[in-house]
Protein backbone atom coordinates (compact mmCIF):
# COMPACT_ATOMS: atom_id res chain seq x y z
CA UNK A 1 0.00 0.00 0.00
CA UNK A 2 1.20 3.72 -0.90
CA UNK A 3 1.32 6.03 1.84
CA UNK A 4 1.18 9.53 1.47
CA UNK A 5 3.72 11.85 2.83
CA UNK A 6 1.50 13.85 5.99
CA UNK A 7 0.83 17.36 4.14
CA UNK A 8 0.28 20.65 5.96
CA UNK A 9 -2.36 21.22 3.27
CA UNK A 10 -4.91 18.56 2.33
CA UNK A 11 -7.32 20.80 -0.10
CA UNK A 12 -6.65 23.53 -2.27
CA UNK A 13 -10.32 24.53 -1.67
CA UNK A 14 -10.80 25.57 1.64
CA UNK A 15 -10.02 29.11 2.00
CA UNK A 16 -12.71 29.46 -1.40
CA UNK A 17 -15.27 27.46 0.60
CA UNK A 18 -15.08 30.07 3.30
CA UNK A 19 -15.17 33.08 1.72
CA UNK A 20 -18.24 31.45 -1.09
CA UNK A 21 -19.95 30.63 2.89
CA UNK A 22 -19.58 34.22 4.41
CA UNK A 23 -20.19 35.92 1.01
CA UNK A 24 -23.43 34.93 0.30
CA UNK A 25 -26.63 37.29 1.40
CA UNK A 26 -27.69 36.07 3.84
CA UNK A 27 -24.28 34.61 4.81
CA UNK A 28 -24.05 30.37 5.05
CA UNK A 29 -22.76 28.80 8.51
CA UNK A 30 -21.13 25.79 8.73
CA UNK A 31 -24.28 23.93 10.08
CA UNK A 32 -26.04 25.07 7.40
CA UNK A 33 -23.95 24.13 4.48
CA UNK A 34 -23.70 20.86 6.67
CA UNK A 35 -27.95 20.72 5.96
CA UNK A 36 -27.56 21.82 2.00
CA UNK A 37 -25.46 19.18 1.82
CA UNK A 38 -27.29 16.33 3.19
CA UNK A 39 -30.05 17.47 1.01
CA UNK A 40 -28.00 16.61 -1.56
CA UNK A 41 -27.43 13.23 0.33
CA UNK A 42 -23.65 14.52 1.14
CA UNK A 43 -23.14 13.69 5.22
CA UNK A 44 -20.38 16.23 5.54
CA UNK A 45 -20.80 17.63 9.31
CA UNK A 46 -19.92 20.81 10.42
CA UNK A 47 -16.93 19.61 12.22
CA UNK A 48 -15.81 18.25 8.59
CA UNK A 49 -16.77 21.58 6.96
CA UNK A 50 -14.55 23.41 9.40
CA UNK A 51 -12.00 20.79 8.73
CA UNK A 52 -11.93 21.20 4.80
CA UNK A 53 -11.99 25.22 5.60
CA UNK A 54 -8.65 24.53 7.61
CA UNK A 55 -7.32 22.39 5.40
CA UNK A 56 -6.88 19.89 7.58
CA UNK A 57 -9.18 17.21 5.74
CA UNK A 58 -9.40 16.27 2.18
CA UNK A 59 -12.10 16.86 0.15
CA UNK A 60 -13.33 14.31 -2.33
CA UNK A 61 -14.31 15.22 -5.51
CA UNK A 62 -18.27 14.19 -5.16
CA UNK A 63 -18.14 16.51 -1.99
CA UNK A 64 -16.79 19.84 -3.95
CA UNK A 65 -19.09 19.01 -6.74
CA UNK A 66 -22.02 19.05 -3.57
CA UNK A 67 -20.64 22.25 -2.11
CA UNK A 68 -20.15 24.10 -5.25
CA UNK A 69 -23.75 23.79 -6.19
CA UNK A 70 -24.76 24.47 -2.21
CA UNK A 71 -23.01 27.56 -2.30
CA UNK A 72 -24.20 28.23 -5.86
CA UNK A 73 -20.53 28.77 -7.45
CA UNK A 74 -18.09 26.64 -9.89
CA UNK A 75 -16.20 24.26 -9.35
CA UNK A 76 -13.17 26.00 -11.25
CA UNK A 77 -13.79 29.17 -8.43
CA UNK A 78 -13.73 27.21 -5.85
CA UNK A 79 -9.75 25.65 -7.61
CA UNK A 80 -9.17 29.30 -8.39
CA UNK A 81 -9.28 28.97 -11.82
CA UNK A 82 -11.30 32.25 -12.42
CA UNK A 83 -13.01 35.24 -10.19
């Protein structure tokens, strides 16, 4: 088995997810991106949310997908690919 060398970054996401979160009008929390995303049938709890945030934790690719469309963005914003 491969093992990965322990990162200090996990995601290249997480600093996007925040600012897509605080940005919207009324802004997101944590526990409620945590509920847009189970609607979705993504169980991603706030603890994980904070996590991804932080960088900490990995995000898969079905769970960006999820929280690009809960936060109503792109995919390609949330990789910094445009503004």
């Amino acid at each position: 088995m491969k093992k990965t060398i322990k990162a200090t970054r996990r995601n290249i996401i997480g600093a996007r997810v925040r600012q897509a979160r605080l940005n919207r009008n009324p802004a997101v929390s944590q526990d409620d991106l945590a509920g847009r995303l189970a609607a979705q049938g993504i169980l991603v709890d706030r603890t994980a949310i904070s996590r991804i945030e932080n960088q900490s934790r990995y995000a898969m690719d079905y769970e960006v997908a999820a929280i690009a469309r809960a936060l109503k963005i792109s995919i390609s914003w949330l990789f910094g690919e445009s503004d």
